[in-house]
Protein backbone atom coordinates (compact mmCIF):
# COMPACT_ATOMS: atom_id res chain seq x y z
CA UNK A 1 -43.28 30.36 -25.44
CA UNK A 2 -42.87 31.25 -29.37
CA UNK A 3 -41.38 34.65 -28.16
CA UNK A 4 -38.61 32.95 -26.30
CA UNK A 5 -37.77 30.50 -28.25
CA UNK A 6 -35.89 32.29 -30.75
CA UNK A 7 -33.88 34.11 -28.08
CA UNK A 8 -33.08 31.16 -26.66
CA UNK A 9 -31.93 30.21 -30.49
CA UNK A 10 -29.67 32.56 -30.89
CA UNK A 11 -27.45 31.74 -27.61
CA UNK A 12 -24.98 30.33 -29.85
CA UNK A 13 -21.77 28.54 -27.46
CA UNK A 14 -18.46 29.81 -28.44
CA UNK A 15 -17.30 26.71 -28.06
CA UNK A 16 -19.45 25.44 -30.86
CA UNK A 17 -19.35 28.73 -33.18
CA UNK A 18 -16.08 28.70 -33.67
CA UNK A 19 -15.48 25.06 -34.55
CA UNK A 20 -18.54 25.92 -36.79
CA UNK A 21 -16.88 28.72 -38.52
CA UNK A 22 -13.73 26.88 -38.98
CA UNK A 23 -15.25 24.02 -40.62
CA UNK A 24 -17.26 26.42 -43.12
CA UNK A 25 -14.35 28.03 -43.86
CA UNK A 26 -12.55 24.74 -44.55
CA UNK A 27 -15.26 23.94 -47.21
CA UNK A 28 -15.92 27.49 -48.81
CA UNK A 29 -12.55 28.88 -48.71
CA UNK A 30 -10.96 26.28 -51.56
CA UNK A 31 -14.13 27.02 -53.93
CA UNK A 32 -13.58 30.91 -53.27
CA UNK A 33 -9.50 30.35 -54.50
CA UNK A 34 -11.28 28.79 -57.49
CA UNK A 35 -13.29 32.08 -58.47
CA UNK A 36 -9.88 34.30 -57.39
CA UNK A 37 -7.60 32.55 -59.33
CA UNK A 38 -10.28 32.03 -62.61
CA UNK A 39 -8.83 33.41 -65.97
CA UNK A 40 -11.43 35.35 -66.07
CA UNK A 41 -9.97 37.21 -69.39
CA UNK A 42 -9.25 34.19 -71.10
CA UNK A 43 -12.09 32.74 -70.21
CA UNK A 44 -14.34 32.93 -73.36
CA UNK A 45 -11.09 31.68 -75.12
CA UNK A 46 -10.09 28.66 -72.85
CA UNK A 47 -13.75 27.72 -73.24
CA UNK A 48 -14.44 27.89 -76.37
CA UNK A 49 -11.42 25.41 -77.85
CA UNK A 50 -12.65 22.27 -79.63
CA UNK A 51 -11.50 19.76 -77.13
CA UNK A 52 -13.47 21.62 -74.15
CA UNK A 53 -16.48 21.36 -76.17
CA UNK A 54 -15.97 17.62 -77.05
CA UNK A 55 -15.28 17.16 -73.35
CA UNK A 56 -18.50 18.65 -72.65
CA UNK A 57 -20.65 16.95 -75.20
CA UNK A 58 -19.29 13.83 -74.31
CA UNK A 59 -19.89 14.51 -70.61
CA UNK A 60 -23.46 15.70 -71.20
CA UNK A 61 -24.14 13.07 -73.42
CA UNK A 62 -22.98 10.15 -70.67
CA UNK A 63 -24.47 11.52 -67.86
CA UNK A 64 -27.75 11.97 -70.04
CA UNK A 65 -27.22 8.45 -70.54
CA UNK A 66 -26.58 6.74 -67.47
CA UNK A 67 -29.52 8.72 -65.93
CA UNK A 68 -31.80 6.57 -68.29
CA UNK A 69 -29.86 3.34 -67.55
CA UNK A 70 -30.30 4.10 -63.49
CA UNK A 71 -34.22 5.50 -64.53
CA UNK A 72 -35.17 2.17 -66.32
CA UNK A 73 -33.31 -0.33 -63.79
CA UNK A 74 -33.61 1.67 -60.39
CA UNK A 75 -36.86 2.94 -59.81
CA UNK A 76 -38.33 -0.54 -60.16
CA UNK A 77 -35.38 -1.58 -57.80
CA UNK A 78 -36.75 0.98 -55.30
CA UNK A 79 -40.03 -0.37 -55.37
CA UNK A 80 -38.95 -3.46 -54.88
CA UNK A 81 -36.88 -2.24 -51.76
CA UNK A 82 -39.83 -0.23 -50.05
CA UNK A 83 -43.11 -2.25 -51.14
CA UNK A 84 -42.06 -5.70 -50.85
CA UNK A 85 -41.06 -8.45 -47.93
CA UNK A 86 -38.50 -10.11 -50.10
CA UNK A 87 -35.59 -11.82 -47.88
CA UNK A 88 -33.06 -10.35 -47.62
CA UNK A 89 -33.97 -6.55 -47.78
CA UNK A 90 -31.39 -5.18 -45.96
CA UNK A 91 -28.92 -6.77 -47.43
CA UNK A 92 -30.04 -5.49 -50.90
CA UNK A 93 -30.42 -1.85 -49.51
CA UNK A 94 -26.51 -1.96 -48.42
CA UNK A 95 -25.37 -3.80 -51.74
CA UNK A 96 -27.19 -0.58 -53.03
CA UNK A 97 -25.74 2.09 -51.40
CA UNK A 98 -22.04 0.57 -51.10
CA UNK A 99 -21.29 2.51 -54.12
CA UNK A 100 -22.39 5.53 -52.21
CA UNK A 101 -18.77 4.82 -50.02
CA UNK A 102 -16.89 2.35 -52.16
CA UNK A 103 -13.46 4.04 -53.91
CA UNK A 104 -14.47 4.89 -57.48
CA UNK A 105 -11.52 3.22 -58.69
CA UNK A 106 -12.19 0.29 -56.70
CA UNK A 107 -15.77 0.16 -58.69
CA UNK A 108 -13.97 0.64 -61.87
CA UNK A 109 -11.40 -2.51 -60.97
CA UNK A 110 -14.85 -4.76 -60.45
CA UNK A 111 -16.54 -3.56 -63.66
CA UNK A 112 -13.45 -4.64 -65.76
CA UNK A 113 -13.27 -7.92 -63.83
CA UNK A 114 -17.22 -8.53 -64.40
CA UNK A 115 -17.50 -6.99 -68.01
CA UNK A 116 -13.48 -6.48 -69.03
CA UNK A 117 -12.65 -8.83 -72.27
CA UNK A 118 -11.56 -11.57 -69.93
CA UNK A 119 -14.28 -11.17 -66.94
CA UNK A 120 -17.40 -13.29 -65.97
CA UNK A 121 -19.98 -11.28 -68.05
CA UNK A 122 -17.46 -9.60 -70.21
CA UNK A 123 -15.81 -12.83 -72.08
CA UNK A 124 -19.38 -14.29 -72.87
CA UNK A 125 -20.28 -10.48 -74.48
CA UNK A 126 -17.30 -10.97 -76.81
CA UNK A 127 -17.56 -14.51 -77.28
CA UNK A 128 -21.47 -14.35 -78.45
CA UNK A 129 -22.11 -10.37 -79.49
CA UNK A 130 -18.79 -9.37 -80.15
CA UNK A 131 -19.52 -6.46 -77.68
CA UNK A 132 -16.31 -4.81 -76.09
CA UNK A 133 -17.53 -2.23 -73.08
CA UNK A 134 -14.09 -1.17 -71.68
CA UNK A 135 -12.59 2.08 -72.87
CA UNK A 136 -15.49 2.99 -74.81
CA UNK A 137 -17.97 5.44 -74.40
CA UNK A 138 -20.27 2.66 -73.35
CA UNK A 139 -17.72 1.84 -70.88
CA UNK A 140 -18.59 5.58 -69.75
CA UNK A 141 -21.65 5.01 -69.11
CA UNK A 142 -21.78 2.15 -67.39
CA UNK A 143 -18.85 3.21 -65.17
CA UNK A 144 -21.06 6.71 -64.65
CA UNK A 145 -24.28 4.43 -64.16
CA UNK A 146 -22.63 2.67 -61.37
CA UNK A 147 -21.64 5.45 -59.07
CA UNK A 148 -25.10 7.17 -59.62
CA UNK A 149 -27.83 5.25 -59.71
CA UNK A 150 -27.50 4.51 -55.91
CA UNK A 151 -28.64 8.45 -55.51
CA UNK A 152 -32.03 7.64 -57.62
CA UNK A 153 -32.70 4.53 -55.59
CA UNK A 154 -32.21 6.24 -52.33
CA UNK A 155 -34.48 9.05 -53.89
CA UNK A 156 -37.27 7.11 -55.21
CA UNK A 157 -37.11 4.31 -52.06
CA UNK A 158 -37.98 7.05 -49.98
CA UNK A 159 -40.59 8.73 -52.26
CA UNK A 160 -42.33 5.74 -51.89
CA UNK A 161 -41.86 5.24 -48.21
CA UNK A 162 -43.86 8.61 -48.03
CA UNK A 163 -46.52 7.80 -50.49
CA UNK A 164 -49.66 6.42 -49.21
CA UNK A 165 -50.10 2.72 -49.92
CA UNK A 166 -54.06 2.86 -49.69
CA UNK A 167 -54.33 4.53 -52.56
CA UNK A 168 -52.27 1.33 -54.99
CA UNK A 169 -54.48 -0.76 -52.58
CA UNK A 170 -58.19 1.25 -53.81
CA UNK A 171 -56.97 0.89 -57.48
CA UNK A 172 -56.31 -2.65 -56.93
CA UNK A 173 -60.24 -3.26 -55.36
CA UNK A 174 -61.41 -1.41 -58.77
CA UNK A 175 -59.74 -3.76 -60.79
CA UNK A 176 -56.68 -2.62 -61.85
CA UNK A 177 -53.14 -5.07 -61.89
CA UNK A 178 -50.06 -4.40 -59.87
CA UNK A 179 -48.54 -2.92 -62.68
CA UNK A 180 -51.51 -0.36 -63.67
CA UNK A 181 -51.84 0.42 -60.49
CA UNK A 182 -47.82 1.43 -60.47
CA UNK A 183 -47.93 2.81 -63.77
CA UNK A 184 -51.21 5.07 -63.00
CA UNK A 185 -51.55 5.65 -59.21
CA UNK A 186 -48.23 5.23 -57.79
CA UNK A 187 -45.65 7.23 -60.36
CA UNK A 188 -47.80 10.07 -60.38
CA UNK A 189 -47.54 10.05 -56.62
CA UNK A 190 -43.55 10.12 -56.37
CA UNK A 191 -43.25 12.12 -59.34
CA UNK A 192 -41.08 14.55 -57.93
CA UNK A 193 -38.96 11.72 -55.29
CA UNK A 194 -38.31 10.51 -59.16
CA UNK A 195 -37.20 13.96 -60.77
CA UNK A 196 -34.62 14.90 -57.84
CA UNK A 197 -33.39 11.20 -57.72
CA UNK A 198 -32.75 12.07 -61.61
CA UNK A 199 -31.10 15.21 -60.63
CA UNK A 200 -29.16 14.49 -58.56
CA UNK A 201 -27.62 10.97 -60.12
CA UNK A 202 -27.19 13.38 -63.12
CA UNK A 203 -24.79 15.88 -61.31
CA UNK A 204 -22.99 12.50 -60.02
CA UNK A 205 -22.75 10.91 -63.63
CA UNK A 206 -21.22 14.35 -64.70
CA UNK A 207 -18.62 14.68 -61.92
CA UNK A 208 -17.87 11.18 -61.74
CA UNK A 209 -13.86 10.64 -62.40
CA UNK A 210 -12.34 7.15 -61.07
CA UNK A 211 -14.50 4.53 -62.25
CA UNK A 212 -14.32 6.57 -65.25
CA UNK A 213 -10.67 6.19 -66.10
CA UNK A 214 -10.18 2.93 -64.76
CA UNK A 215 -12.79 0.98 -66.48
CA UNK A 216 -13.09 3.30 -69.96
CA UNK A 217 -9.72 5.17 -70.09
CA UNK A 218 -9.03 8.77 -70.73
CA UNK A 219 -9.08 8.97 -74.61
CA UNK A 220 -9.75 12.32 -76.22
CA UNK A 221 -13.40 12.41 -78.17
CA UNK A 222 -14.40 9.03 -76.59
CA UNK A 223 -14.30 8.38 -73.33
CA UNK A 224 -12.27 11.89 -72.21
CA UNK A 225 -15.33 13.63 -69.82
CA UNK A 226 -14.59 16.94 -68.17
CA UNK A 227 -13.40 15.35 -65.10
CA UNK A 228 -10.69 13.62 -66.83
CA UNK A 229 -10.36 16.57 -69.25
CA UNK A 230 -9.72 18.99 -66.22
CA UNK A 231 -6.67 16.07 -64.99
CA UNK A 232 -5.24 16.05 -67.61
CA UNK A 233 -4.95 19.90 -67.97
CA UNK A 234 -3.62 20.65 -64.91
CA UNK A 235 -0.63 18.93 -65.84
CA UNK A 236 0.11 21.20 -68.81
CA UNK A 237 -2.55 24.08 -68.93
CA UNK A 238 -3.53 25.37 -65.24
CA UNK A 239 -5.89 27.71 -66.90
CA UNK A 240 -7.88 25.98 -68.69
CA UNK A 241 -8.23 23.02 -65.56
CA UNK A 242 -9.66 26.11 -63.71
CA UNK A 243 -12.04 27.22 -66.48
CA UNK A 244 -13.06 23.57 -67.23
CA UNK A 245 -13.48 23.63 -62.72
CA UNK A 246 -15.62 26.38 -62.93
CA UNK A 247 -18.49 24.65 -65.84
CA UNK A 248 -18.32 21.99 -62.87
CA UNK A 249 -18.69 23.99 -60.22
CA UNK A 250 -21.94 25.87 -62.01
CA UNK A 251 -23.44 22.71 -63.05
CA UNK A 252 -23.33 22.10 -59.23
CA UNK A 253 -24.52 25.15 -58.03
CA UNK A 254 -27.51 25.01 -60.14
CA UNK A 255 -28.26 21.56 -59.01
CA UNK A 256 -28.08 22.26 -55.40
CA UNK A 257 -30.19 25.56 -56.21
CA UNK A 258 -32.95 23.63 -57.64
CA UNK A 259 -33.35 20.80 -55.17
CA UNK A 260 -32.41 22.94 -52.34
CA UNK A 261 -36.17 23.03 -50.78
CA UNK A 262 -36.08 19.33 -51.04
CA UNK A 263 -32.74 17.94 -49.68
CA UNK A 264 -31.40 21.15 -47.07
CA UNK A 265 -33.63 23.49 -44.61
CA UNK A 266 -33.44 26.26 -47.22
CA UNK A 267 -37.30 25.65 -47.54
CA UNK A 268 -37.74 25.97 -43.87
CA UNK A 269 -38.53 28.61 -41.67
C-alpha cells in the first residue's frame, strides 16, 4: 500500500495541472517583473537617500510598536476566546477577524470617527488629555495595530486550542490562581503559537497602507511608512518605488521563510 500510493500521487489530471500552473504563474510572474525591472545599479544609491531611511525607521519603529499594543491587548483576548463560555463567543471571534476582510480604508474611516478630534472617544481625548491621535505617528500605530492584531489573536486562540487544559487545571489543585497558573503553566505552553502570531502581525503592521493614510496621513518623517513612501514614488521616481518594493518584498520572504514549518506543508513530508 505505501508503494502505491505515491504512484497513484503523481497521476496529476491535466485538467487540474494546467489551471494549477496558470494560477502560479498569475501570482509569481508580477514578483519576478519586480526582480527584472530592479535598478539593480542604482540600488545602493536609491537606498541609501535620507528619506528611504526615515521611511524605514519609521516603519520599523510602528510595526515594532503595534506588535506590543496587539501583544499586551490580544493574547489575553485569545484566552478569553478559547478558555472561556462567555456569551456571545462567536460573535466576538467574527468582530475579531472582520479586520482580516474589512477595506483598510474603510478601518481607517471608523478609527477617525471613534478617535478623530470630533469622534466618540476622540473628542473626550482632546477635551480631558489634550491627546490628538490622527495624523500622528500614534495615529500609525494604532491604524497598524488594527489591521494586525487579528493575525496574533487567530495565532494565539489556536495555540491554546492545542494546549492541554489539564495541565492549568493540576496547577490550579496545587494552589496556584488563574493568573499564575497563565503566567507559569500556560504561556510557556503556547510560547511559540505567541512568537509566530508576533511574526506574522509584524509583517502586517509593516505592509499595512490604507488605514495608514486615511486615519494618520502621508507626512514625510511622521507618519510617511514605506508603503506610503513607495506611493508616493511611483508617481515621480519609478526607481526608487521598485527599490523601496524590493526591502518589502525581503522582509516578506524572510517572514514566510521562518514560519514556513508552521503555517504551509514545507515541514511535511
Amino acid at each position: 500500500m505505501s508503494r502505491t500510493a505515491p504512484r497513484h500521487r503523481r497521476r496529476i489530471p491535466l485538467a487540474l495541472l494546467l489551471p494549477a500552473l496558470l494560477g502560479l504563474a498569475f501570482l509569481v510572474l508580477p514578483l519576478v517583473g519586480l526582480l527584472v525591472r530592479a535598478p539593480w545599479s542604482t540600488l545602493p544609491e536609491q537606498l541609501s537617500s535620507p528619506e528611504v531611511w526615515t521611511a524605514l525607521r519609521l516603519s520599523l519603529i510602528s510595526a515594532t510598536a503595534a506588535t506590543a499594543v496587539s501583544l499586551v491587548v490580544g493574547v489575553p483576548l485569545a484566552w478569553l476566546l478559547a478558555r472561556t463560555e462567555i456569551p456571545g463567543r462567536r460573535f466576538i471571534r467574527a468582530l475579531v477577524t472582520l479586520p482580516l476582510v474589512l477595506p483598510p480604508v474603510v478601518g481607517g474611516v471608523a478609527l477617525l470617527l471613534v478617535l478623530g478630534r470630533n469622534g466618540i472617544v476622540g473628542r473626550w481625548l482632546d477635551s480631558a488629555f489634550g491627546i490628538t491621535l490622527p495624523f500622528t505617528t500614534g495615529g500609525v500605530v494604532l491604524a497598524e495595530a488594527f489591521v494586525a492584531m487579528p493575525f496574533l489573536v487567530i495565532s494565539v486562540e489556536g495555540a491554546l486550542r492545542a494546549a492541554d487544559p489539564r495541565y492549568e487545571e493540576a496547577a490550579a489543585t496545587l494552589g496556584a490562581s488563574r493568573l499564575t497558573a497563565f503566567r507559569r503553566v500556560t504561556l510557556p505552553l503556547i510560547a511559540p503559537g505567541i512568537a509566530a502570531g508576533a511574526v506574522l502581525a509584524w509583517a502586517r503592521a509593516l505592509g499595512e497602507f490604507g488605514a495608514t493614510i486615511t486615519f494618520a496621513g502621508n507626512f514625510p518623517g511622521r507618519t510617511q511608512t514605506m508603503p506610503l513612501a513607495v506611493y508616493l514614488a511611483m508617481e515621480s521616481e519609478p526607481e526608487a518605488a521598485i527599490a523601496l518594493s524590493l526591502v518589502l518584498l525581503t522582509v516578506s520572504v524572510a517572514v514566510l521563510a521562518g514560519l514556513r514549518d508552521r503555517w504551509t506543508a514545507g515541514g511535511q513530508a
